[in-house]
C-alpha atoms as a PDB file:
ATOM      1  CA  UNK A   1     160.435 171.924 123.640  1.00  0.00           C
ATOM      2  CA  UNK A   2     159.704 175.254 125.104  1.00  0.00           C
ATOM      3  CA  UNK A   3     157.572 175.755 128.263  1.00  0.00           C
ATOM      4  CA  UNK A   4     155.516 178.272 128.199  1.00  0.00           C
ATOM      5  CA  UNK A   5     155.897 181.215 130.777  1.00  0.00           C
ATOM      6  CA  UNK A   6     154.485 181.180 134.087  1.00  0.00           C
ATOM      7  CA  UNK A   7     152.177 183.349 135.789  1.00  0.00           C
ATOM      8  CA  UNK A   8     153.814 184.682 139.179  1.00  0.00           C
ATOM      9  CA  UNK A   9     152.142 185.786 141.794  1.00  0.00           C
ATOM     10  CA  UNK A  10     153.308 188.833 142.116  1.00  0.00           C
ATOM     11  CA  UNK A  11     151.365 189.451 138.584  1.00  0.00           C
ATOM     12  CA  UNK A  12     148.434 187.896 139.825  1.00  0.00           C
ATOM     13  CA  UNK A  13     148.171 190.655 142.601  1.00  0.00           C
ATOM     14  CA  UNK A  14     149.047 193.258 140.413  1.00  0.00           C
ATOM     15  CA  UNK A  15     146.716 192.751 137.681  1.00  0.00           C
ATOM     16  CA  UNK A  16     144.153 192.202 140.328  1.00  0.00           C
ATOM     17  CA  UNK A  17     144.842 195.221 142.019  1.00  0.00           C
ATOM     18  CA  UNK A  18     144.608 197.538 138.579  1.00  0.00           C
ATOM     19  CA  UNK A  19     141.364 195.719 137.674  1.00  0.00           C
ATOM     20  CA  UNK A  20     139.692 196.600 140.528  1.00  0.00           C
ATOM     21  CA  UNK A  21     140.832 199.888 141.127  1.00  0.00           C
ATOM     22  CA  UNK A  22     140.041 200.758 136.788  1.00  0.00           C
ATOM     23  CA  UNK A  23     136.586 199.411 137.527  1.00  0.00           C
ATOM     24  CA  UNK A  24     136.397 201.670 140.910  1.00  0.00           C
ATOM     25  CA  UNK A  25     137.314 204.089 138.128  1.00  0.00           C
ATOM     26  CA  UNK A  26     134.644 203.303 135.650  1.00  0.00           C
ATOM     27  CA  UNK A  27     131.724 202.697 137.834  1.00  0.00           C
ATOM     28  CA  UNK A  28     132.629 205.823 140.105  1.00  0.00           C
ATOM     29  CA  UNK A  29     132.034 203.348 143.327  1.00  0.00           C
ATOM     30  CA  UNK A  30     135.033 203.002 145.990  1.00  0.00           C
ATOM     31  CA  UNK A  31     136.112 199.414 146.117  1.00  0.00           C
ATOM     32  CA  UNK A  32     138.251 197.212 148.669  1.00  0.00           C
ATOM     33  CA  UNK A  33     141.848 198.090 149.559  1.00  0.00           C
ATOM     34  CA  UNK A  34     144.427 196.481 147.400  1.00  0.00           C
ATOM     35  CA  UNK A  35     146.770 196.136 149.942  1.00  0.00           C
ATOM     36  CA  UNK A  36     146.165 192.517 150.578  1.00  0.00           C
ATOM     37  CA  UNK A  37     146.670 191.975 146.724  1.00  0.00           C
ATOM     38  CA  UNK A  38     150.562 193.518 146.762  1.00  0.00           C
ATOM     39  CA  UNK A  39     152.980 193.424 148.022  1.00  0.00           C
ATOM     40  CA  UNK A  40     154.685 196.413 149.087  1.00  0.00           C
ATOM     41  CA  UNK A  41     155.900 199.939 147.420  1.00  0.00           C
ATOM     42  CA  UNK A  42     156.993 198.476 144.257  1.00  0.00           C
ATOM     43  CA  UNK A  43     154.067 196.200 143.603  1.00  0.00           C
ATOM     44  CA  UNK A  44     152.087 199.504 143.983  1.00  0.00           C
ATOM     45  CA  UNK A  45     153.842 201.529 141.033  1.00  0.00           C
ATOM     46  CA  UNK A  46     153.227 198.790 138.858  1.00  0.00           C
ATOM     47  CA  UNK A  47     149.598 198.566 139.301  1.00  0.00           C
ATOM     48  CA  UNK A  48     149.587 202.804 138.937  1.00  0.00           C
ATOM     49  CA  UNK A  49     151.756 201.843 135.599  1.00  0.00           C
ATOM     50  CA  UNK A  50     148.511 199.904 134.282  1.00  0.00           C
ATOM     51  CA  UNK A  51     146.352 202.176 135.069  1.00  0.00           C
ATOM     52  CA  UNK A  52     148.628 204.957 133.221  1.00  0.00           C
ATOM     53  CA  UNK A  53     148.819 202.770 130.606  1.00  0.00           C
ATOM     54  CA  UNK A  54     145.275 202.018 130.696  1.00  0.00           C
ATOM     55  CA  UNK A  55     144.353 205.519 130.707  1.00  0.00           C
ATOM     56  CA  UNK A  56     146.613 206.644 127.529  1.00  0.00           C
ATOM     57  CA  UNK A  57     145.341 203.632 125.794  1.00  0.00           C
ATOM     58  CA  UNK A  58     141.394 205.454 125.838  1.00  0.00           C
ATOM     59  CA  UNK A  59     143.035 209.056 124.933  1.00  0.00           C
ATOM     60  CA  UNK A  60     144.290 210.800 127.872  1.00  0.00           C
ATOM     61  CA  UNK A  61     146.579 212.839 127.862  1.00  0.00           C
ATOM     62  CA  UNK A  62     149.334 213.156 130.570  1.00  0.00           C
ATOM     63  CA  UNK A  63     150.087 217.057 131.234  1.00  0.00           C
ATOM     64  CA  UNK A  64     152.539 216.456 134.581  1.00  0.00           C
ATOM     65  CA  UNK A  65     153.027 214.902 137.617  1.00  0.00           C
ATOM     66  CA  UNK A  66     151.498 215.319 141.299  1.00  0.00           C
ATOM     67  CA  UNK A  67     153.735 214.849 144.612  1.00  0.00           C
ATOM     68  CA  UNK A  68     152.080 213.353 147.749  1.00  0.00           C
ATOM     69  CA  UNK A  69     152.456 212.422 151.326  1.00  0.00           C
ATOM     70  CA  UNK A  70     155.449 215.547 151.597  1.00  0.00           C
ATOM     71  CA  UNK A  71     154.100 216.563 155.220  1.00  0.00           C
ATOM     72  CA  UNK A  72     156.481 215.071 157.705  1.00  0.00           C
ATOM     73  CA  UNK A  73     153.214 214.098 159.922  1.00  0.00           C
ATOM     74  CA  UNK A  74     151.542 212.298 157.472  1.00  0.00           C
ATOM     75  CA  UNK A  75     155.190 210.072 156.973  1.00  0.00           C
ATOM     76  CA  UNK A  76     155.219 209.454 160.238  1.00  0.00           C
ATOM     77  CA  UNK A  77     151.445 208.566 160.828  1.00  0.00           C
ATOM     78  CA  UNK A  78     152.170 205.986 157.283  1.00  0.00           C
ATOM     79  CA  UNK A  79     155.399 204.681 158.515  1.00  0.00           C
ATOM     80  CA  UNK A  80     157.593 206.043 155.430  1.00  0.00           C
ATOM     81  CA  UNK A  81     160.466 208.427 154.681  1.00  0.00           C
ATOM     82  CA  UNK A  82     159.572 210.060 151.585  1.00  0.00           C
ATOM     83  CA  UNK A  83     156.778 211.211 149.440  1.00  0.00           C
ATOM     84  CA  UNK A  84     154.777 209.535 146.539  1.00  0.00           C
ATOM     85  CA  UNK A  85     154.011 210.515 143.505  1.00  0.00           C
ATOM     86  CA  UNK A  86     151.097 210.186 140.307  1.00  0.00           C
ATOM     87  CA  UNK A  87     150.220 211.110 136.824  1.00  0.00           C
ATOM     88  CA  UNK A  88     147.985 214.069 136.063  1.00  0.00           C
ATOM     89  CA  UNK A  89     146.005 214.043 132.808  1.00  0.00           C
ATOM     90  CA  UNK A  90     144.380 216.911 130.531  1.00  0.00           C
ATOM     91  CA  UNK A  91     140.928 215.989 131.997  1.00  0.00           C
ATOM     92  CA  UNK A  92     141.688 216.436 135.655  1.00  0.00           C
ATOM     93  CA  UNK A  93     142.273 220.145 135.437  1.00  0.00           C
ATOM     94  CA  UNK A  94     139.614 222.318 135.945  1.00  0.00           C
ATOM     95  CA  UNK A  95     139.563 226.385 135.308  1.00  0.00           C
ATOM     96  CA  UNK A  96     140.129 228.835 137.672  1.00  0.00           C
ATOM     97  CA  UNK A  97     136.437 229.610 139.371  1.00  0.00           C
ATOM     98  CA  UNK A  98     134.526 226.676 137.432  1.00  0.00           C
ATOM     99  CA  UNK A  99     132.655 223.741 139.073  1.00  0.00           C
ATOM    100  CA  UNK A 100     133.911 220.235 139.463  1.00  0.00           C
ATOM    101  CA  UNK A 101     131.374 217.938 138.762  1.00  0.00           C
ATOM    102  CA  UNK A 102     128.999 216.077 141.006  1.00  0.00           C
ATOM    103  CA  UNK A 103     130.263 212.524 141.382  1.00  0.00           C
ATOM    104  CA  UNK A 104     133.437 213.219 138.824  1.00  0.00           C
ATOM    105  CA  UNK A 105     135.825 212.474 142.125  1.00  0.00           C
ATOM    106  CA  UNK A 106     135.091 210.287 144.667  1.00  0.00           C
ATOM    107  CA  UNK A 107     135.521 210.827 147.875  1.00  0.00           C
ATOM    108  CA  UNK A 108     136.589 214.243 147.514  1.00  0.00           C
ATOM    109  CA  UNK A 109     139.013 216.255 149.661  1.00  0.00           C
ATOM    110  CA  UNK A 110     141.073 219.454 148.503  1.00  0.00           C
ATOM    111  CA  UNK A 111     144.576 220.528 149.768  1.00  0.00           C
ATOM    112  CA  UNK A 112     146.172 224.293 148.171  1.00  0.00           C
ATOM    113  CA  UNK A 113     149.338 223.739 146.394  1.00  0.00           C
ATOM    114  CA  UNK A 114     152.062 225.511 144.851  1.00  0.00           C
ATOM    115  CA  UNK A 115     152.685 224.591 140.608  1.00  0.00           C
ATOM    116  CA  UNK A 116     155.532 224.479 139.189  1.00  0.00           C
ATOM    117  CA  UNK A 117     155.358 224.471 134.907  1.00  0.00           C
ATOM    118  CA  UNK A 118     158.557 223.601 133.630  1.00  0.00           C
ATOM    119  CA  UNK A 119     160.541 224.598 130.475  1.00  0.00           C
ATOM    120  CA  UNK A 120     163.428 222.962 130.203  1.00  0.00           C
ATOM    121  CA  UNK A 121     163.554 218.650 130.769  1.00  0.00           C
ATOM    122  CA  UNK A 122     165.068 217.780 134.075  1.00  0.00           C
ATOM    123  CA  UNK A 123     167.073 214.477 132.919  1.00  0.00           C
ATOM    124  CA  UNK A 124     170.200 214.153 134.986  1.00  0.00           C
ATOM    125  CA  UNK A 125     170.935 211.797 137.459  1.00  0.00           C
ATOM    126  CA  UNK A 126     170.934 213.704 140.780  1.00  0.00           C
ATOM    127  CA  UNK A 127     169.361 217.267 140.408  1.00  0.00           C
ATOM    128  CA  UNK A 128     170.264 220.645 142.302  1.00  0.00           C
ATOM    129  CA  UNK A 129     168.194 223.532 143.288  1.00  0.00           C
ATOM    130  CA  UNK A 130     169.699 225.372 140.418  1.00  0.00           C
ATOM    131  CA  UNK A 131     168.336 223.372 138.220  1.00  0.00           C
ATOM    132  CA  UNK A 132     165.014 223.082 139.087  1.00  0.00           C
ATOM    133  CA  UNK A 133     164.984 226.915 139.234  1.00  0.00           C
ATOM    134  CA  UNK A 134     166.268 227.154 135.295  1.00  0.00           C
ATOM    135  CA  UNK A 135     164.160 223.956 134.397  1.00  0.00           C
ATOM    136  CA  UNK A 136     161.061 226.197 135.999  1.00  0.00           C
ATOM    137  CA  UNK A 137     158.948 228.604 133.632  1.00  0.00           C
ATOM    138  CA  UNK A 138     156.696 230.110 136.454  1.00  0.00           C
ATOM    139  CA  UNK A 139     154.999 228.945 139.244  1.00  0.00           C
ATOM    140  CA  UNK A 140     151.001 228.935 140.335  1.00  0.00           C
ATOM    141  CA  UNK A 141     148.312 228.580 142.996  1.00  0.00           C
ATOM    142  CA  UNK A 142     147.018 225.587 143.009  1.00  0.00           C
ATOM    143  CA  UNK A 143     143.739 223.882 145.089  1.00  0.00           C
ATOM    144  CA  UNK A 144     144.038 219.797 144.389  1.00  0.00           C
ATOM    145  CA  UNK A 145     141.314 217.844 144.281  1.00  0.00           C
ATOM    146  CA  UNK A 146     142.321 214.192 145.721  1.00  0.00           C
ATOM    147  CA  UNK A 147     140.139 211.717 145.521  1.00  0.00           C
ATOM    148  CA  UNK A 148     140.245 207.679 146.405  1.00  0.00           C
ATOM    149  CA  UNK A 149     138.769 204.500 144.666  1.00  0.00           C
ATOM    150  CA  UNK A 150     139.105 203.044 147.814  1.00  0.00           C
ATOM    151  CA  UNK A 151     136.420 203.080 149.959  1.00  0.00           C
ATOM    152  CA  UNK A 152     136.382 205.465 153.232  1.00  0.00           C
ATOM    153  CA  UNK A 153     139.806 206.220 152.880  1.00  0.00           C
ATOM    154  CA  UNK A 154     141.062 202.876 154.089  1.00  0.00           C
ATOM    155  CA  UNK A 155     144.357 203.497 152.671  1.00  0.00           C
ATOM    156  CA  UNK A 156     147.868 202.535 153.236  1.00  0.00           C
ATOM    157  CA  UNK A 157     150.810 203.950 151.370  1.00  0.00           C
ATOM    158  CA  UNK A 158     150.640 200.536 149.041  1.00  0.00           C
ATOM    159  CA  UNK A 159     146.964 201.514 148.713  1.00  0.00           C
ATOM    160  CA  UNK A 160     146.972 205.276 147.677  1.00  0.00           C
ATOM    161  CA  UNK A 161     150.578 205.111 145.464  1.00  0.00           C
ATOM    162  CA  UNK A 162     148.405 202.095 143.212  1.00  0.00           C
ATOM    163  CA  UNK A 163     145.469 204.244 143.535  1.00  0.00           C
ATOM    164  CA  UNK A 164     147.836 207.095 141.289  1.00  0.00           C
ATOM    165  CA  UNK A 165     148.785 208.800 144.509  1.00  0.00           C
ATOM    166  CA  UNK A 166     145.042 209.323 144.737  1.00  0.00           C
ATOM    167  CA  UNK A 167     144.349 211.995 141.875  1.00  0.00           C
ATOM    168  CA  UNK A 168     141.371 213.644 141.156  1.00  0.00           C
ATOM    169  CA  UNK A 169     141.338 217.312 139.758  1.00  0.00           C
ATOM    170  CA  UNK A 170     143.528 220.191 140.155  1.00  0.00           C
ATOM    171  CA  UNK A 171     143.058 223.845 139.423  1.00  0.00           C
ATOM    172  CA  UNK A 172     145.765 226.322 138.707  1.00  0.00           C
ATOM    173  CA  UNK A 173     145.383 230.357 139.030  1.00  0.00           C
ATOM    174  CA  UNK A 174     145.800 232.332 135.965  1.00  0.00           C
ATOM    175  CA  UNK A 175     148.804 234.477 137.513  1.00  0.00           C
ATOM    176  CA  UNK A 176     151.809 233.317 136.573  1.00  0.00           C
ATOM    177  CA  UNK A 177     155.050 234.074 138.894  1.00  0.00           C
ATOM    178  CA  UNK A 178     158.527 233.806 138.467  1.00  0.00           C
ATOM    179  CA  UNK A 179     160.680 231.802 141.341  1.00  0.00           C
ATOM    180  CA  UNK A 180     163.308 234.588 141.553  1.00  0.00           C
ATOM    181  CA  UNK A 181     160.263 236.899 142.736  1.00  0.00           C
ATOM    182  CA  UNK A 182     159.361 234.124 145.570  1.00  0.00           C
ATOM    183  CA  UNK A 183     160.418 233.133 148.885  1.00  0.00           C
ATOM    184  CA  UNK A 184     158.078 229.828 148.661  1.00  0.00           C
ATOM    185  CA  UNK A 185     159.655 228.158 151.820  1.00  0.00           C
ATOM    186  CA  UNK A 186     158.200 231.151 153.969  1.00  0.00           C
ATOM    187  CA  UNK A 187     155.052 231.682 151.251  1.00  0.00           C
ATOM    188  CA  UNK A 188     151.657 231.696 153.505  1.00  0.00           C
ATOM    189  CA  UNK A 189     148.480 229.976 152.784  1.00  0.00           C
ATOM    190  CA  UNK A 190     145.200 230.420 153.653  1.00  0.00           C
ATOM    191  CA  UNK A 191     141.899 227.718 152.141  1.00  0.00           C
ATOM    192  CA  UNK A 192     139.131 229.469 152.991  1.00  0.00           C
ATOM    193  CA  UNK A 193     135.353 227.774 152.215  1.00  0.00           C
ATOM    194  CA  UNK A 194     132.853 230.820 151.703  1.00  0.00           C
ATOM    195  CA  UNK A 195     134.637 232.974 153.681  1.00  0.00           C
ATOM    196  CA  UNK A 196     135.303 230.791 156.524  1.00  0.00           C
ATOM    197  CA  UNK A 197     139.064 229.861 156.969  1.00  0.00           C
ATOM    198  CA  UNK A 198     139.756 225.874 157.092  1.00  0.00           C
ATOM    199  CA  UNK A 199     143.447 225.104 156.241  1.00  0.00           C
ATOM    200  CA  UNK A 200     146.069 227.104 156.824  1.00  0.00           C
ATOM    201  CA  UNK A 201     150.410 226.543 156.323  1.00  0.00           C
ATOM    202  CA  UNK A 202     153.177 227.703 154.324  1.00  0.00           C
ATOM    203  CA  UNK A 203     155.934 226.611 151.878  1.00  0.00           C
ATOM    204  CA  UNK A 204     158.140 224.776 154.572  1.00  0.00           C
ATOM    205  CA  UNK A 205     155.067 222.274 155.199  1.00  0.00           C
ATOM    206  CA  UNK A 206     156.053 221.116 151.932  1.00  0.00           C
ATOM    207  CA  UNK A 207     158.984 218.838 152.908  1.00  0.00           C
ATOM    208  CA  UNK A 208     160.665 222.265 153.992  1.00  0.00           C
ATOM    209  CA  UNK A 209     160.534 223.949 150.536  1.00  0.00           C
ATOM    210  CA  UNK A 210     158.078 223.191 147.537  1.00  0.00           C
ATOM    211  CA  UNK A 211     161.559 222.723 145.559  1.00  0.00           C
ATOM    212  CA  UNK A 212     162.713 220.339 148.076  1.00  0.00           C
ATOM    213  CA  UNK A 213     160.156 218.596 146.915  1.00  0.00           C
ATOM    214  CA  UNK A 214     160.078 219.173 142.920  1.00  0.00           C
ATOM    215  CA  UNK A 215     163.997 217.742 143.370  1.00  0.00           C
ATOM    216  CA  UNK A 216     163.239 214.422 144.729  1.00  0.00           C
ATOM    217  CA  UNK A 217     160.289 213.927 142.120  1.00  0.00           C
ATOM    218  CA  UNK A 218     162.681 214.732 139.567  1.00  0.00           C
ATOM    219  CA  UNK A 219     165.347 212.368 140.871  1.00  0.00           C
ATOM    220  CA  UNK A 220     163.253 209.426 141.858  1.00  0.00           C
ATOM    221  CA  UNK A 221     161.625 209.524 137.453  1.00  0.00           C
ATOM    222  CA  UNK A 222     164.741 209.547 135.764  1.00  0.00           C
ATOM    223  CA  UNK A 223     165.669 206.461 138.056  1.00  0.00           C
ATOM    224  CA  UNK A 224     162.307 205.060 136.854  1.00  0.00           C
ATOM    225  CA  UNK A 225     163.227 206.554 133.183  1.00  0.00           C
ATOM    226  CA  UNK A 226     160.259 208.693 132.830  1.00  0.00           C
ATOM    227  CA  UNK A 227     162.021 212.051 133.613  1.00  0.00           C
ATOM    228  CA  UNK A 228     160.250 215.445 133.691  1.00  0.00           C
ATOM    229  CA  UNK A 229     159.554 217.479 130.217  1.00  0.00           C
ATOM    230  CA  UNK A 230     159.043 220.750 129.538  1.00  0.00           C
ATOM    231  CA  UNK A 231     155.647 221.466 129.407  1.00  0.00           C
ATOM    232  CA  UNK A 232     154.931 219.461 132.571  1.00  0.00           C
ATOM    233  CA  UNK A 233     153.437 220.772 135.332  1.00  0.00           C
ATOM    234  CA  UNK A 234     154.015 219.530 138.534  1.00  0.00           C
ATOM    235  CA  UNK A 235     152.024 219.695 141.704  1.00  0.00           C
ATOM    236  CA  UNK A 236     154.799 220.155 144.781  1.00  0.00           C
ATOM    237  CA  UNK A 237     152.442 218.771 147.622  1.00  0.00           C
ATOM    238  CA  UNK A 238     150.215 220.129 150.381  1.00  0.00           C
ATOM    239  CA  UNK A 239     150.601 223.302 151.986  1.00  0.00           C
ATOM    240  CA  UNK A 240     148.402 223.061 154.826  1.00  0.00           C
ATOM    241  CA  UNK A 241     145.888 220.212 156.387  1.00  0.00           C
ATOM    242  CA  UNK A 242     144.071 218.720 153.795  1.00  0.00           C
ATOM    243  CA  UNK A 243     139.904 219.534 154.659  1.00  0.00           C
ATOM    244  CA  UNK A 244     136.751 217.785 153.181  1.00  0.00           C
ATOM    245  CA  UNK A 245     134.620 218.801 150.381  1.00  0.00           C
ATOM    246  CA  UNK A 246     130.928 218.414 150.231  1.00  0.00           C
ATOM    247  CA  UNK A 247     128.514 219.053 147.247  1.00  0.00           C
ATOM    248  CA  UNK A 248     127.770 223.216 147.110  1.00  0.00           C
ATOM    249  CA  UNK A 249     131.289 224.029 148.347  1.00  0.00           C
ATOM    250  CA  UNK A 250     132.909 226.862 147.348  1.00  0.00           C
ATOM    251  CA  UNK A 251     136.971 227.132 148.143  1.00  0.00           C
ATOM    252  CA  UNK A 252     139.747 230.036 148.028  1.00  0.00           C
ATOM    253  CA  UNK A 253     143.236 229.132 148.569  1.00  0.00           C
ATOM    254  CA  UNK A 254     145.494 232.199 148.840  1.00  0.00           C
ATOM    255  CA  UNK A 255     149.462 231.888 148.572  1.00  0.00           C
ATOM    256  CA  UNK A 256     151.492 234.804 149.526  1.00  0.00           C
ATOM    257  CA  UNK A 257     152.777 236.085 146.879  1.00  0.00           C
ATOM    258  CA  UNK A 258     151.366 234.092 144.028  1.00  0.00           C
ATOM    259  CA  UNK A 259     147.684 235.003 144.544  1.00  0.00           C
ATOM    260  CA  UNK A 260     144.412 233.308 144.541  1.00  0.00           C
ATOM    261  CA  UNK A 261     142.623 230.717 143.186  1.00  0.00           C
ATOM    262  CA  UNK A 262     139.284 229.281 143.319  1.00  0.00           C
ATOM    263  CA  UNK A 263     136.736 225.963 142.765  1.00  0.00           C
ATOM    264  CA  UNK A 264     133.244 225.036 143.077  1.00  0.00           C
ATOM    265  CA  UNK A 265     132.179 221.562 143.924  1.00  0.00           C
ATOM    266  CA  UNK A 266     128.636 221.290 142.051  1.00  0.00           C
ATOM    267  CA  UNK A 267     125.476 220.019 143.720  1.00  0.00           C
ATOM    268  CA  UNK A 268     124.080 216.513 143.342  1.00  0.00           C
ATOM    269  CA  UNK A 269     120.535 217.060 141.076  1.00  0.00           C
ATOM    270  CA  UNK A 270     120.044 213.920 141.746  1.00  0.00           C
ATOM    271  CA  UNK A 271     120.191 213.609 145.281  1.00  0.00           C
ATOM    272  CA  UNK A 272     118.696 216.992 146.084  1.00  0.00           C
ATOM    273  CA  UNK A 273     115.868 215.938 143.945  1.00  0.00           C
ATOM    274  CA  UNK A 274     115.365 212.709 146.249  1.00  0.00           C
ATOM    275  CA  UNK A 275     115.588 214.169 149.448  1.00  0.00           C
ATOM    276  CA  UNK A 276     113.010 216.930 148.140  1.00  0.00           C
ATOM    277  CA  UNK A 277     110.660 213.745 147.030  1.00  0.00           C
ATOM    278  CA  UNK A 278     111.190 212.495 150.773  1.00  0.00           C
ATOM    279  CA  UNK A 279     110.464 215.444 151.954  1.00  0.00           C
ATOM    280  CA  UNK A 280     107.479 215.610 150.809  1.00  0.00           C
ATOM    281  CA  UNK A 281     106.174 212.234 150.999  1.00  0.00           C
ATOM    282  CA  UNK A 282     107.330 212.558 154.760  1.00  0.00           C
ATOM    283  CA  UNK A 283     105.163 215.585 155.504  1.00  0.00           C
END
């Protein structure tokens, strides 16, 4: 007679984990750390793989992948040696100069970012500079949007890498530029919000060259057998200090020699309408 299969516990914390941080998700309310629930950087991919797998299941699409945690600071401050990564979907990206909706990210923050869109796969074992530069169709400004399901940014790396590397939005500029016209280790950024500078860096922030950091992403999904595609774009990691966003915020980011690009974070109706009724019953 057969026995049937056991639950471990390593899937009872992972399925926990997801659940929690789907319904985070779907209520658009920050929940508990998950950290408690896993158990360490592997546990964490597998609750970002039900959530992935979650997500395609209701009709997103995946368009690329998002590199995090490439400032050597930030390893340092977390206690790791290399970066993290996420999925992006169709539905995070937002054009050039347009709004991101009230409430649609929580806890919002916004780092600028150099793209990469690719058009060739990157599938071999151990990847070169070369070929990221061939694999590479042009590159792009980029402001991300992160956001966490965890509440006040109580996050460890276990936390944010189950939390899909904490995605939110991303925009891209509309200026396409080719790599062999760019010296992104030595590119300059400025984030500006309504005029007023709040993040600056440059290319070499970004684990000492945005492709430094496109290579290990590259690398690290063929070992988990999901390797780039053409067509994927690929956000390389912050540029500068990431800064806070409020409701009414208008950002720049400017990237030597790629341009500018631009996003609006619109106002809550709903709370501008209540403190208007306090207001008023107050006076």
């Amino acid at each position: 007679m057969r026995t049937a299969p056991t639950t471990t516990t390593r899937e009872v914390g992972v399925s926990a984990a997801a659940r929690q941080l789907l319904a985070a998700h779907a209520t658009r309310t920050p929940c508990d750390p998950v950290r408690d629930l896993i158990d360490g950087v592997d546990e964490a991919y597998a609750v970002q793989e039900i959530l992935a797998r979650s997500w395609l299941a209701a009709g997103r699409r995946p368009v690329g992948r998002k590199i995090g945690l490439t400032s050597r600071s930030v390893q340092r401050q977390l206690g790791v040696e290399s970066p993290d990564f996420g999925v992006l979907f169709s539905d995070m990206a937002v054009p050039d100069g347009a709004e991101v909706p009230a409430g649609a990210v929580l806890q919002p923050r916004a780092e600028a970012e150099v793209a990469l869109v690719l058009e060739r796969d990157l599938t071999h074992e151990r990847h070169t500079v070369a070929d990221v530069l061939r694999a590479t169709a042009f590159a792009l400004p980029a402001i991300e949007v992160v956001g966490s399901r965890i509440r006040d940014w109580d996050i460890t790396l276990t936390d944010t890498i189950a939390d899909n590397a904490s995605c939110g939005m991303y925009v891209l500029g509309n200026r396409p530029a080719r790599l062999a016209d760019l010296d992104l280790r030595l590119c300059g950024m400025v984030l500006e919000r309504r005029g007023e500078q709040v993040s600056t860096g440059a290319g070499a922030a970004c684990l000492g060259h945005p492709l430094n950091a496109a290579i290990w992403l590259a690398d690290t999904l063929v070992r988990c057998g999901r390797p780039l595609r053409a067509g994927d774009t690929v956000l390389t990691g912050a540029l500068g200090p990431m800064v806070r966003t409020a409701p009414g915020d208008v950002l720049e980011a400017r990237i030597e020699g790629l341009g500018d690009v631009r996003v609006a974070f619109a106002r809550d109706d709903a709370a501008d309408d209540a403190r208007t009724t306090e207001e008023g019953t107050t006076a």
